[in-house]
C-alpha atoms as a PDB file:
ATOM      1  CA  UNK A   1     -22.795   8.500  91.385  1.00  0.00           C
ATOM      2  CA  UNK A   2     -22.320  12.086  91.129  1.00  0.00           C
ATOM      3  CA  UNK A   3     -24.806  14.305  94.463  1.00  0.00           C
ATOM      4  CA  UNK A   4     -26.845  16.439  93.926  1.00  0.00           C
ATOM      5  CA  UNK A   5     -25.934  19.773  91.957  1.00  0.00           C
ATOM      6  CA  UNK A   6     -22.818  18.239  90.741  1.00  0.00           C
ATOM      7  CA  UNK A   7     -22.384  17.148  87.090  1.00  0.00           C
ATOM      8  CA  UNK A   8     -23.398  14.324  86.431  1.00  0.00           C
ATOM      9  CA  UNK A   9     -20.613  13.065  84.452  1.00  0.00           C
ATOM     10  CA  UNK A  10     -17.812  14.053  87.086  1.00  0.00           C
ATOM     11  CA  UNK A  11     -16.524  11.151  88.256  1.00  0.00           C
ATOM     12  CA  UNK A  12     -14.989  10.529  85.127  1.00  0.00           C
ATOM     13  CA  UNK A  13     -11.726  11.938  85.152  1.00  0.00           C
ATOM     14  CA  UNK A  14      -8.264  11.965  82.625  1.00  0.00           C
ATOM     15  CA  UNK A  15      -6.425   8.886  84.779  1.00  0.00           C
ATOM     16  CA  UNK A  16     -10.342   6.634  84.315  1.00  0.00           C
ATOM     17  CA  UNK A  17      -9.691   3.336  82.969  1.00  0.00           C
ATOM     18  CA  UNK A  18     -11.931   4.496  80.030  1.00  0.00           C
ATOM     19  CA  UNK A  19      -8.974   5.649  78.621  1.00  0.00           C
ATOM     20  CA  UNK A  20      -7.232   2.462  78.278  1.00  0.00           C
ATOM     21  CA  UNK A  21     -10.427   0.779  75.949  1.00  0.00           C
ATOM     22  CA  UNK A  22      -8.885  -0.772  72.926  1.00  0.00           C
ATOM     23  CA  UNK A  23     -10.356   0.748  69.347  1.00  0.00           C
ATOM     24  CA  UNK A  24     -11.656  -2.980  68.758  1.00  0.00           C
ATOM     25  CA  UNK A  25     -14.037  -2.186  71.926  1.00  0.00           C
ATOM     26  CA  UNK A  26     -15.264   1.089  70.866  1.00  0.00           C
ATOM     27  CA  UNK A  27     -16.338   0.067  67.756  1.00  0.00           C
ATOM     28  CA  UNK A  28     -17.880  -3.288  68.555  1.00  0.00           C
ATOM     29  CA  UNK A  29     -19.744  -1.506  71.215  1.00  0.00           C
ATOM     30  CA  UNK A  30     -21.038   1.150  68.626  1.00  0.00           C
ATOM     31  CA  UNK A  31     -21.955  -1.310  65.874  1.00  0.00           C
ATOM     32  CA  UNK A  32     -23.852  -3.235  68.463  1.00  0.00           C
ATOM     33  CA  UNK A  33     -25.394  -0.653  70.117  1.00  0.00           C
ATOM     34  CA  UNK A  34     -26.546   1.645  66.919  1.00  0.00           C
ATOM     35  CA  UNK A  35     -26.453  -1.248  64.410  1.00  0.00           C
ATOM     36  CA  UNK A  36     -23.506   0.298  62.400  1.00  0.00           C
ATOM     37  CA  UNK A  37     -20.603  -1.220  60.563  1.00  0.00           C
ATOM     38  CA  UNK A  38     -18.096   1.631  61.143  1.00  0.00           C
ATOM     39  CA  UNK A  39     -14.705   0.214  60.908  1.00  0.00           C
ATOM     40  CA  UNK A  40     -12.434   3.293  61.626  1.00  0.00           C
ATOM     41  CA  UNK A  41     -12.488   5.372  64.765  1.00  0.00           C
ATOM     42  CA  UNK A  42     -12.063   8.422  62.806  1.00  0.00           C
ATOM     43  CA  UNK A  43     -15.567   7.643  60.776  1.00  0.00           C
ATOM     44  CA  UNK A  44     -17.419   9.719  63.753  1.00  0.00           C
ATOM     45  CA  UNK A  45     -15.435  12.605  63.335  1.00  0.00           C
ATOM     46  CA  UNK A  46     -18.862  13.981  61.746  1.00  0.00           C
ATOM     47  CA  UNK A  47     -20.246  14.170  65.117  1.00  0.00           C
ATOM     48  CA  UNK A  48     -23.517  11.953  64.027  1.00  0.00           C
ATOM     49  CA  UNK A  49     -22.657   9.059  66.022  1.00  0.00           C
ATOM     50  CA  UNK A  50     -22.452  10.925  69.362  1.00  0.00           C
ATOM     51  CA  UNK A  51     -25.451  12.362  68.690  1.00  0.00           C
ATOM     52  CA  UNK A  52     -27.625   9.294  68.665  1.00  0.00           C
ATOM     53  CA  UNK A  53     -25.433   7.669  71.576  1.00  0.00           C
ATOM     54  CA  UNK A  54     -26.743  10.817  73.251  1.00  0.00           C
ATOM     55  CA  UNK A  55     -30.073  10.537  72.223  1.00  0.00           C
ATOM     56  CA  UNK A  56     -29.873   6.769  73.564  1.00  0.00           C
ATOM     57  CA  UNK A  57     -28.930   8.017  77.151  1.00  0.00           C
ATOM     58  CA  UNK A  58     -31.128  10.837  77.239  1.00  0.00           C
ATOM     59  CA  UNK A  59     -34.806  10.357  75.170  1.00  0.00           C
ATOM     60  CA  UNK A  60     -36.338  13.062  73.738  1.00  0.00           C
ATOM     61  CA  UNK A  61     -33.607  16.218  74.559  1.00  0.00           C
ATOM     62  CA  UNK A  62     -31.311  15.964  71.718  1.00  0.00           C
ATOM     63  CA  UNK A  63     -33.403  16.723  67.971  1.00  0.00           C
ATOM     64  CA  UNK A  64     -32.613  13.630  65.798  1.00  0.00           C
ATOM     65  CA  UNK A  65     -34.416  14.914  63.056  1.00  0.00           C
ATOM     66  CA  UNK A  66     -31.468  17.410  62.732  1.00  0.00           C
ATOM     67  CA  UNK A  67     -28.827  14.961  62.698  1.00  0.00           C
ATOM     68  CA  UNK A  68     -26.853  15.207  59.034  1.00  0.00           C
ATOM     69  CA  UNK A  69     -25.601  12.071  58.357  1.00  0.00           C
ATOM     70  CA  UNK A  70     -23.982  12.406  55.056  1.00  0.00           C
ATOM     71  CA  UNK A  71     -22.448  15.227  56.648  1.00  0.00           C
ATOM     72  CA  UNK A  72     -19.228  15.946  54.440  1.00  0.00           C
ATOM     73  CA  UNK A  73     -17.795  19.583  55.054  1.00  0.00           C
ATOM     74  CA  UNK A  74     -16.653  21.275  58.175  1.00  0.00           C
ATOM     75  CA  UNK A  75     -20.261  23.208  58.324  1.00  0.00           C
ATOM     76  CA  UNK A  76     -22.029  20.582  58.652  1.00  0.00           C
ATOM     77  CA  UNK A  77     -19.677  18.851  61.499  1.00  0.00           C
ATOM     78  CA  UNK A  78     -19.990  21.729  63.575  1.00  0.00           C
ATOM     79  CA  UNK A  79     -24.070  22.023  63.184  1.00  0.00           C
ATOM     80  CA  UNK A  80     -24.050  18.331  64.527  1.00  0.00           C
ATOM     81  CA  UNK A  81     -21.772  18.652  67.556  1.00  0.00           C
ATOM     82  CA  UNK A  82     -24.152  21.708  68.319  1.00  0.00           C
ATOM     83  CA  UNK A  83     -27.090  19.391  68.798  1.00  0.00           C
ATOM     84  CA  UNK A  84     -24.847  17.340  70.913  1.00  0.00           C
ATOM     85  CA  UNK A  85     -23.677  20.046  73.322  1.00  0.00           C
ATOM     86  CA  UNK A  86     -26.995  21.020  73.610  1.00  0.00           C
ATOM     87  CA  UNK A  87     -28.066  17.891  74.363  1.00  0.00           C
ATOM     88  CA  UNK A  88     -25.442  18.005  77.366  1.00  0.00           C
ATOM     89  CA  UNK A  89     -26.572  21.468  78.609  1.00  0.00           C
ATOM     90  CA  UNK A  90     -29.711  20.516  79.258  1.00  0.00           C
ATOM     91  CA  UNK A  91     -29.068  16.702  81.190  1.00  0.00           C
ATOM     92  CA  UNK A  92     -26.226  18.575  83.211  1.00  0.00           C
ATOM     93  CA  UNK A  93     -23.219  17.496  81.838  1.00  0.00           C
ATOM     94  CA  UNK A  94     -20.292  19.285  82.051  1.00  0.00           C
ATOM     95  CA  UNK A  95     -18.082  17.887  79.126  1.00  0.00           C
ATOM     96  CA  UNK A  96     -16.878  20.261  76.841  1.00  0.00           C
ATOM     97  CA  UNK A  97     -16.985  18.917  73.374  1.00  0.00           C
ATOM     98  CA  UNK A  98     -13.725  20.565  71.882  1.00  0.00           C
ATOM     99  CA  UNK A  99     -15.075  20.277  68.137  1.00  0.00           C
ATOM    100  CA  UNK A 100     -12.116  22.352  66.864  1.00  0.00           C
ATOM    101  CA  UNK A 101      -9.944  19.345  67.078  1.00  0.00           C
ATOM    102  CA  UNK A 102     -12.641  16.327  66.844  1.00  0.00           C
ATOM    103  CA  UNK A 103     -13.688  17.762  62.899  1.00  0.00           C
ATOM    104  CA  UNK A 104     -10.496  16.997  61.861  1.00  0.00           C
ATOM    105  CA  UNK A 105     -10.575  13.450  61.799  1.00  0.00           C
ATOM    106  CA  UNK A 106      -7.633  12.652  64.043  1.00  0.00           C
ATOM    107  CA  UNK A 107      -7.582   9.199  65.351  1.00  0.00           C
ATOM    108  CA  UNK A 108      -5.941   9.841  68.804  1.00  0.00           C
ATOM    109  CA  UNK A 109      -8.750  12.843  69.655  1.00  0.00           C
ATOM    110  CA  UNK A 110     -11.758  10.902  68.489  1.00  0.00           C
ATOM    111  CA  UNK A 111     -10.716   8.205  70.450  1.00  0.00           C
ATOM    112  CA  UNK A 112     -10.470   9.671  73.193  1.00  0.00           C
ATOM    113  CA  UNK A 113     -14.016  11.134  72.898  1.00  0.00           C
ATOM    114  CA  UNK A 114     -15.366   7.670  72.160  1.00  0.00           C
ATOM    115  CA  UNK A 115     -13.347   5.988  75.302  1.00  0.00           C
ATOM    116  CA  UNK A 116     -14.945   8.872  77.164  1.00  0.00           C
ATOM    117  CA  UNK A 117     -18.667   8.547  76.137  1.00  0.00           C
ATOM    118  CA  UNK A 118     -18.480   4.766  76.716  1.00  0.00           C
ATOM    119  CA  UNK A 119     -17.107   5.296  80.167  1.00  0.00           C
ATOM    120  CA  UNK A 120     -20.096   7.710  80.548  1.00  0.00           C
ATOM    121  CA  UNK A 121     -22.487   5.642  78.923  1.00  0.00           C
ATOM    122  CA  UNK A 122     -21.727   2.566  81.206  1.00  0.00           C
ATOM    123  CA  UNK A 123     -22.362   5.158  84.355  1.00  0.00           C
ATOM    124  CA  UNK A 124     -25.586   6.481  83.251  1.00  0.00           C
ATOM    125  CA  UNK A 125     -27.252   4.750  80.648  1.00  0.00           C
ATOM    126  CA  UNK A 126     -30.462   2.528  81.049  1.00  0.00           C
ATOM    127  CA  UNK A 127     -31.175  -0.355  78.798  1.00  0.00           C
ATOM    128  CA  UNK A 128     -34.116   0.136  76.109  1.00  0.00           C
ATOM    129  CA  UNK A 129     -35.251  -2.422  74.570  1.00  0.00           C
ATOM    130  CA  UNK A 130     -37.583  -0.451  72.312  1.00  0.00           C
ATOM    131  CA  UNK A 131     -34.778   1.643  70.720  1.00  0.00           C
ATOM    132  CA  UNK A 132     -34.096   0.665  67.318  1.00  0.00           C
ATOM    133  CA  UNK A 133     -31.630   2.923  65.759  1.00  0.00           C
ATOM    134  CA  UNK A 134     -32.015   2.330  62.815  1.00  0.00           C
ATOM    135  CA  UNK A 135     -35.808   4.114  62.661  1.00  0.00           C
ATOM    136  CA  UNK A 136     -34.225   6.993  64.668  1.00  0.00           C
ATOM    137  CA  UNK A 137     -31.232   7.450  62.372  1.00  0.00           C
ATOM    138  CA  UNK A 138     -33.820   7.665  59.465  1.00  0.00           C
ATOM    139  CA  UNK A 139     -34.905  10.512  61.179  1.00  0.00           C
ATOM    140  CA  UNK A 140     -31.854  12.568  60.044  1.00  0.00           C
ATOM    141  CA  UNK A 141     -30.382  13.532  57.244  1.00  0.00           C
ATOM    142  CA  UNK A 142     -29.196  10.493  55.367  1.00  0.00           C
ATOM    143  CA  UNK A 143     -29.431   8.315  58.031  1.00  0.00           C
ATOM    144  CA  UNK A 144     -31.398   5.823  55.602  1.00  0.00           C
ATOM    145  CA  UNK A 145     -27.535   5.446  53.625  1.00  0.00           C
ATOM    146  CA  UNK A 146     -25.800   6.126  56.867  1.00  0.00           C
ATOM    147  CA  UNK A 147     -23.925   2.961  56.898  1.00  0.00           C
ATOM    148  CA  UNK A 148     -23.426   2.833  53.022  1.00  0.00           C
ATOM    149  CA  UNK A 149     -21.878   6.842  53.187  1.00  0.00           C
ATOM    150  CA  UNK A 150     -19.587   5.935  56.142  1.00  0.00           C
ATOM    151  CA  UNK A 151     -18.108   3.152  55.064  1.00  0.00           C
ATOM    152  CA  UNK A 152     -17.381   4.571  51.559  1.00  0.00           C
ATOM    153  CA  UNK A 153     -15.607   7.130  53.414  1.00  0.00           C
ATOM    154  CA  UNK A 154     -13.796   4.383  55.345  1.00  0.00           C
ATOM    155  CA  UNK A 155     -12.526   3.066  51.680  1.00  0.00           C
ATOM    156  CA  UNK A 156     -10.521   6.270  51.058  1.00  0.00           C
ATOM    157  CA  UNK A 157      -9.670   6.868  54.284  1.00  0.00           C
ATOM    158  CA  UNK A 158     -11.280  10.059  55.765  1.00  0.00           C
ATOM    159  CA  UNK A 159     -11.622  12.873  53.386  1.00  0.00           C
ATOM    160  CA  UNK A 160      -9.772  15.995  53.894  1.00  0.00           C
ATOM    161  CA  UNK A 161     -11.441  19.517  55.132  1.00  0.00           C
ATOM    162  CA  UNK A 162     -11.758  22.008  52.463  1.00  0.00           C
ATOM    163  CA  UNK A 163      -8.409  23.949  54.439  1.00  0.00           C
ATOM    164  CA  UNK A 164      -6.759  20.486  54.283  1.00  0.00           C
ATOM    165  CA  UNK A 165      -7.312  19.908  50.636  1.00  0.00           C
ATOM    166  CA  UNK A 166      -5.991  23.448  49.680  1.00  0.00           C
ATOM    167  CA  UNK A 167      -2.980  22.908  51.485  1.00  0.00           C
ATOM    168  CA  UNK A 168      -2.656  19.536  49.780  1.00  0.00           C
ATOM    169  CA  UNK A 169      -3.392  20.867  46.040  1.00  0.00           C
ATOM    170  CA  UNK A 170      -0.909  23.493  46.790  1.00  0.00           C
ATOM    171  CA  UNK A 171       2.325  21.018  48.238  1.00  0.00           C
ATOM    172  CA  UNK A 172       1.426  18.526  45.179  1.00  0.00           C
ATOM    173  CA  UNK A 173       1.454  21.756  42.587  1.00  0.00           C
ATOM    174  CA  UNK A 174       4.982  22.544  44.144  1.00  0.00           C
ATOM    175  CA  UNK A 175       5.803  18.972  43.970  1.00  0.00           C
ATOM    176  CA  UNK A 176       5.031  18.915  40.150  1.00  0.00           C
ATOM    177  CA  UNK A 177       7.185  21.883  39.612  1.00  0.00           C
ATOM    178  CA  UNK A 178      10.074  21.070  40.943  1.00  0.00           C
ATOM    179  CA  UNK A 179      10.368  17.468  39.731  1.00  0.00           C
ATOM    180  CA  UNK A 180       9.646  19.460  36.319  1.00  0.00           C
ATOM    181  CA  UNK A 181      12.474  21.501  36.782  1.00  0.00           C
ATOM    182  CA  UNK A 182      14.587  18.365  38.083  1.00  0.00           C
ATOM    183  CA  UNK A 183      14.125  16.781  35.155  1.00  0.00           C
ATOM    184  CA  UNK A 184      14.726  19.619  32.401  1.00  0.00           C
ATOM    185  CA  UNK A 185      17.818  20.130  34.415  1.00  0.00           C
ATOM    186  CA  UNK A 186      19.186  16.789  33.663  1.00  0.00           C
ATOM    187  CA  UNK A 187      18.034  16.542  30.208  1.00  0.00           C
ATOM    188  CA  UNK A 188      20.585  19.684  30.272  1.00  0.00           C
ATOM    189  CA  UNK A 189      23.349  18.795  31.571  1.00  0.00           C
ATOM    190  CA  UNK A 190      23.426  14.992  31.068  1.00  0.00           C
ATOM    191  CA  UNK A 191      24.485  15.314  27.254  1.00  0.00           C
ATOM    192  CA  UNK A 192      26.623  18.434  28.062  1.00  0.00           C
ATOM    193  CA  UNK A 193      28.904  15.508  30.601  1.00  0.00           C
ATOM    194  CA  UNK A 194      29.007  13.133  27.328  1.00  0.00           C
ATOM    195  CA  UNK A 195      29.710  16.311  24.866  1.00  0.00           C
ATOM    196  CA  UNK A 196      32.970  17.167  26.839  1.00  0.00           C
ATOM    197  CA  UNK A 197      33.734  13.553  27.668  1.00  0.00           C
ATOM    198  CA  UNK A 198      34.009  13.007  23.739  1.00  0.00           C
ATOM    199  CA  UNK A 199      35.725  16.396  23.447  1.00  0.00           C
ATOM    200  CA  UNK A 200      38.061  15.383  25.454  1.00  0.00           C
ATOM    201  CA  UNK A 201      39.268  12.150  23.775  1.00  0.00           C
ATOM    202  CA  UNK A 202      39.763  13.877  20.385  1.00  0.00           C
ATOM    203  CA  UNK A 203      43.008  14.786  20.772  1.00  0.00           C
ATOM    204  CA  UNK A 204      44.121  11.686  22.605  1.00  0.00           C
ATOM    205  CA  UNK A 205      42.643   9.532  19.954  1.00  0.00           C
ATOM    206  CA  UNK A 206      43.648  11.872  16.785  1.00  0.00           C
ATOM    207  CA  UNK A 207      47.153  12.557  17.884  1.00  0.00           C
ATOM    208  CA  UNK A 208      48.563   8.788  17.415  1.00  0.00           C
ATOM    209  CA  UNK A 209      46.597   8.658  14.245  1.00  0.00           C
ATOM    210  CA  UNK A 210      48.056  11.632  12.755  1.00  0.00           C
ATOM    211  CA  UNK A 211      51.865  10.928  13.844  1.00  0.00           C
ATOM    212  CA  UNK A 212      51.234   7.328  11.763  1.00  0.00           C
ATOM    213  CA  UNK A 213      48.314   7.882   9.017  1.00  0.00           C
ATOM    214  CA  UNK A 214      47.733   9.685   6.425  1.00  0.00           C
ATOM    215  CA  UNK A 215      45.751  12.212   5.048  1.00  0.00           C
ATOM    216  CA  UNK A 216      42.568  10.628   5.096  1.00  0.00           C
ATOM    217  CA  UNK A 217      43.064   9.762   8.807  1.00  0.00           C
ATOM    218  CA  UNK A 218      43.332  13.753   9.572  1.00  0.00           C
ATOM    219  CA  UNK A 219      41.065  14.561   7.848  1.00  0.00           C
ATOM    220  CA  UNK A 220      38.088  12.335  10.119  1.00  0.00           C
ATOM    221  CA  UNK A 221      40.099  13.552  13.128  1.00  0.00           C
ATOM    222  CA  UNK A 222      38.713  17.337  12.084  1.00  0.00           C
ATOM    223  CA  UNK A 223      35.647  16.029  11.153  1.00  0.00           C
ATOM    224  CA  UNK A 224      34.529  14.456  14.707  1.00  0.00           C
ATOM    225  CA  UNK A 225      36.382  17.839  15.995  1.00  0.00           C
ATOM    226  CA  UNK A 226      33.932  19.963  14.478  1.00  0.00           C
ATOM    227  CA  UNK A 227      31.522  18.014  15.526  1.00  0.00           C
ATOM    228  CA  UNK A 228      32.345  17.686  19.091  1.00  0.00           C
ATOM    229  CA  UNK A 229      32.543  21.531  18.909  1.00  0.00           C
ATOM    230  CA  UNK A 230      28.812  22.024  17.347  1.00  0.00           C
ATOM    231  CA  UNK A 231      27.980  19.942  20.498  1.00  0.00           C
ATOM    232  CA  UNK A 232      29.408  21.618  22.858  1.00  0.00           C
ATOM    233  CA  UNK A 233      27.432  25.024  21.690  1.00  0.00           C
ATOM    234  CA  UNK A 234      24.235  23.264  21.804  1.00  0.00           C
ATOM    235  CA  UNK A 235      25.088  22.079  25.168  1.00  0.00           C
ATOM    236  CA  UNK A 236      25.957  25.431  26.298  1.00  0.00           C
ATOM    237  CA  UNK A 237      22.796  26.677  25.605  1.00  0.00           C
ATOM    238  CA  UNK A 238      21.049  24.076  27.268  1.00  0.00           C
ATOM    239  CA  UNK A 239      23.025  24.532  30.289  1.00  0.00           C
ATOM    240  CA  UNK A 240      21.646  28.220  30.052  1.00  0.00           C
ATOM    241  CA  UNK A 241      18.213  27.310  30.131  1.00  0.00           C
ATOM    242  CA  UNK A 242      18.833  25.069  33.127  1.00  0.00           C
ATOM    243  CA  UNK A 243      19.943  27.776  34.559  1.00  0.00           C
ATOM    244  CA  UNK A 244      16.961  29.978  33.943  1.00  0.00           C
ATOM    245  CA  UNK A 245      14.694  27.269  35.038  1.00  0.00           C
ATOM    246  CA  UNK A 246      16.906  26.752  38.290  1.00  0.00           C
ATOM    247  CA  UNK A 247      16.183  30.527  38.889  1.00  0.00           C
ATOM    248  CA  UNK A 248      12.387  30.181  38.258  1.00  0.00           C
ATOM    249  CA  UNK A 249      12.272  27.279  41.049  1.00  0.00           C
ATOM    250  CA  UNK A 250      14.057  29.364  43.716  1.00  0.00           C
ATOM    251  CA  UNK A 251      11.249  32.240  42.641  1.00  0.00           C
ATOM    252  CA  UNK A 252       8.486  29.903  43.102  1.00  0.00           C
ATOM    253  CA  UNK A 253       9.597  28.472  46.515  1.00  0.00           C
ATOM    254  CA  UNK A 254       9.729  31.465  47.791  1.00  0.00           C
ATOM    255  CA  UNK A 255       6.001  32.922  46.404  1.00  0.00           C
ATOM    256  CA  UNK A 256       4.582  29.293  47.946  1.00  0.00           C
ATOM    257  CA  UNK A 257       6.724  30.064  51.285  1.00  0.00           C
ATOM    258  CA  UNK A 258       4.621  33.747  51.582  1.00  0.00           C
ATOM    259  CA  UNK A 259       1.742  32.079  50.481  1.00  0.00           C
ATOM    260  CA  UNK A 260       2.110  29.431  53.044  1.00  0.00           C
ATOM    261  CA  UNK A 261       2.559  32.036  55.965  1.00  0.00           C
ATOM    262  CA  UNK A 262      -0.435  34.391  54.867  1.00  0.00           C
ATOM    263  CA  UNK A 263      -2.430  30.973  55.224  1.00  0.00           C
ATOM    264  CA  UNK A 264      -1.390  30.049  58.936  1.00  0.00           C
ATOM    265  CA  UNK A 265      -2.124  34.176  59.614  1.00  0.00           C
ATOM    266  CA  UNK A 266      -5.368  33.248  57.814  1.00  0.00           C
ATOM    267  CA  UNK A 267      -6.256  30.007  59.495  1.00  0.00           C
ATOM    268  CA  UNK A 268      -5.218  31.294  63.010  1.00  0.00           C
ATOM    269  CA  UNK A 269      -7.067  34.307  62.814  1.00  0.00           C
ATOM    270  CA  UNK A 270     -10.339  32.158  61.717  1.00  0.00           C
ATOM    271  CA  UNK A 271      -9.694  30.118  64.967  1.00  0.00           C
ATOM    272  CA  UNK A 272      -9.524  33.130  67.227  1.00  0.00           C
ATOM    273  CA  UNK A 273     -12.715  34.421  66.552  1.00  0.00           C
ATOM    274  CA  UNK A 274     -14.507  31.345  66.063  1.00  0.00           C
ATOM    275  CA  UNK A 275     -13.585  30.088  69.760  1.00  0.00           C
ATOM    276  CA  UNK A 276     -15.048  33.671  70.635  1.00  0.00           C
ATOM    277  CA  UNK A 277     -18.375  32.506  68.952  1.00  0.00           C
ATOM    278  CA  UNK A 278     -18.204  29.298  70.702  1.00  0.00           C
ATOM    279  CA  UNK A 279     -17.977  30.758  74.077  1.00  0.00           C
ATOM    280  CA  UNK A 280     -20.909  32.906  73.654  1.00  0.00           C
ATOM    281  CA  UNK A 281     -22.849  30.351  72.120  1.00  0.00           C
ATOM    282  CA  UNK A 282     -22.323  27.936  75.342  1.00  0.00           C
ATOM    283  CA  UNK A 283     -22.790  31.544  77.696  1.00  0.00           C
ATOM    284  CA  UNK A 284     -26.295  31.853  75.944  1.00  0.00           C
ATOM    285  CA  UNK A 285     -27.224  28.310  75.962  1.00  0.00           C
ATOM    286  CA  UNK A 286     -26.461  28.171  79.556  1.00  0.00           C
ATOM    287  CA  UNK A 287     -28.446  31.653  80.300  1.00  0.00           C
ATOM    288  CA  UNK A 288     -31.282  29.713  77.983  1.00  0.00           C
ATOM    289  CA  UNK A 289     -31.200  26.925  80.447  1.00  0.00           C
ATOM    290  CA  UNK A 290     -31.085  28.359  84.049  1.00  0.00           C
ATOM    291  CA  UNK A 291     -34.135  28.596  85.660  1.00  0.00           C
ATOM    292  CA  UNK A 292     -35.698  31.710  87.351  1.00  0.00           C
ATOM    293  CA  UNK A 293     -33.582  34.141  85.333  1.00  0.00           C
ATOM    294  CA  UNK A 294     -33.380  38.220  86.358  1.00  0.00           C
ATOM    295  CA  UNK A 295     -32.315  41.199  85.444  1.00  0.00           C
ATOM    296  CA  UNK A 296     -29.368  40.540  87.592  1.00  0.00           C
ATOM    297  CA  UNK A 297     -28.379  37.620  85.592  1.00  0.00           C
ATOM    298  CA  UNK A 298     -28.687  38.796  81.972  1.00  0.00           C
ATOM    299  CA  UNK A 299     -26.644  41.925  82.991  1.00  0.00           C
ATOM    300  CA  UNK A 300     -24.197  39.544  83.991  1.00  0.00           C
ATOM    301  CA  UNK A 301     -24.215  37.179  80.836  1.00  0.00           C
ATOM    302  CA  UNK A 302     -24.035  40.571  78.620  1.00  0.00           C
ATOM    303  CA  UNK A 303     -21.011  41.815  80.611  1.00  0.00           C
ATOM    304  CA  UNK A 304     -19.304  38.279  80.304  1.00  0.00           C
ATOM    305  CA  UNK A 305     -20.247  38.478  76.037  1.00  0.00           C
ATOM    306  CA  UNK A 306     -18.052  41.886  76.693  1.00  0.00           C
ATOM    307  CA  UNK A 307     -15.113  40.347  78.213  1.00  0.00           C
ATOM    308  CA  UNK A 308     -14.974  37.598  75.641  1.00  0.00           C
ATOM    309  CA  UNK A 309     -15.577  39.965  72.738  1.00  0.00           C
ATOM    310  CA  UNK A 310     -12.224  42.082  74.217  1.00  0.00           C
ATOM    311  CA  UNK A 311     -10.652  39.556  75.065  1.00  0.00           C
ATOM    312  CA  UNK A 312      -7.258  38.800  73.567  1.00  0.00           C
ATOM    313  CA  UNK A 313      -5.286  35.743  72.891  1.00  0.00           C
ATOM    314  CA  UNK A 314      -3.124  35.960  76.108  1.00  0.00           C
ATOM    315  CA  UNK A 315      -6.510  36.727  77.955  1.00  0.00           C
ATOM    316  CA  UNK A 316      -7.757  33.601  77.483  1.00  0.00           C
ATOM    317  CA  UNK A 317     -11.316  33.502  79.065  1.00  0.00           C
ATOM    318  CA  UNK A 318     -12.223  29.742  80.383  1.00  0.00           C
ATOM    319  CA  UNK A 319     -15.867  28.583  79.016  1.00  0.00           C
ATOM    320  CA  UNK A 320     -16.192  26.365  82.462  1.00  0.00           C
ATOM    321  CA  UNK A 321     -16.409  29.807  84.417  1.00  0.00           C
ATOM    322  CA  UNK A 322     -19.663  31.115  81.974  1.00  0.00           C
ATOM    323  CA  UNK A 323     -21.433  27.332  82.392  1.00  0.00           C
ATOM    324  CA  UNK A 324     -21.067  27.157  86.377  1.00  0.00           C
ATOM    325  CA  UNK A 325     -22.287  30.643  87.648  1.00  0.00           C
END
């Protein structure tokens, strides 16, 4: 056990066997322990789950009521790992929840977080017999369809953020167009190949004909000439129009190749200033916490809101030196 002052979730470090629990575990420990039926890891992305293995460990400092279960946009993920890092600041632990990466639904950093919290349940936790989590999860928003929501989730596999679905919309849409253009393209120039194939076996077949037949036999030679000719114009044309279209493609690729860097500007930018958010939320939730606050110390918390504020991306600013002062 951690002494006194220390957090008291430090002896759990990266190299902890924790890290080597099998995905099997961690969800047969859930289910049992919350009476769920989750059967990916990546089903408490939503940040619900923690929340009420939280509220397990610690009664009465994390507010279940505010729990969103049917939580199904980024928004709401975020408003749930809040409660849960709140929960933390105030039963002195010092585990940063890094929600940027837990929202989106990746399997290896979810698992992680769940390897972690039941190496830190196993530490700390007291048995209750009079929990029932299923009365507590009604408590929250949708808990009473919790299970039902989560595994229809599980069905699809986890749904996309709304960034994550506009990027898909826009690969399939230039997906679409090209295998549109692909296949104008060879309605082009397969029956232009077969035009001058024929063309080309006019001669060859009329000459003999001619040298030996008669009239009538030239005469059918022209004919399927003239034909081959008419042919060849059409084909002509619609080996222009390939072209066009070939033109239009290259265009396109290039609009969705801006339109794909303006979005990473976009979506980097967003993430910039929302980790500067995050650190003065956790600066002010720590300030909120500390006990026999001055003058002294709020001048210091606004000056550290400065240096964040200022700060830029090189300057990273640590969150662990705002939580320990």
């Amino acid at each position: 056990m951690p002494s006194k002052g220390q957090p008291i979730d430090s002896a759990i470090g990266m190299m902890d066997s924790a890290y080597f629990t099998s995905r099997k575990d961690i969800l047969d420990w859930i289910n049992g322990l919350l009476s769920l039926n989750l059967t990916k890891i990546e089903q408490t992305a939503t940040g619900a789950v923690a929340c009420q293995l939280a509220d397990f460990m610690f009664p009465g400092t994390l507010r279940v009521g505010k729990v969103n279960w049917s939580a199904n946009t980024q928004y709401d993920y975020v408003n749930n790992y809040k409660l849960l890092q709140d929960s933390f600041n105030k039963n002195n632990v010092s585990r940063y929840v890094d929600v940027d990466k837990l929202i989106r639904g990746k399997y290896q950093d979810n698992l992680e977080f769940m390897q972690w919290f039941k190496a830190f349940f196993d530490q700390v936790a007291v048995e209750r017999e009079d929990y029932d989590p299923v009365k507590v999860r009604q408590k929250g928003k949708g808990g009473s369809n919790a299970t039902k929501f989560l595994n229809e989730k599980a069905k699809g596999g986890t749904k996309l953020l709304p960034t994550d679905r506009d990027k898909a919309k826009a690969a399939k849409k230039v997906e679409e167009e090209k295998a549109g253009v692909a296949a104008k393209k060879q309605m082009a120039t397969g029956p232009s190949r077969q035009v001058l194939k024929e063309a080309g076996n006019v001669p060859e077949k009329a000459q003999a004909p001619a040298k030996v037949a008669g009239k009538k036999t030239v005469e059918k030679t022209m004919r399927r000439t003239q034909s081959a000719k008419g042919r060849s114009v059409s084909s002509t044309a619609q080996s222009a129009d390939a072209g066009k279209l070939m033109k239009k493609n290259v265009e396109l690729e290039k609009e969705v190749g801006g339109l794909k860097a303006a979005v990473d500007g976009l979506e980097k930018e967003r993430d910039f200033y929302f980790e500067k958010l995050r650190d003065i939320e956790i600066m002010l939730q720590a300030f909120q916490e500390k006990e026999g606050k001055s003058l002294e110390m709020g001048e210091k918390v606004v000056a550290d809101v400065f240096r964040v504020l200022y700060a830029t991306t090189e300057e990273r600013i640590t969150r662990v030196a705002f939580t320990h002062r």
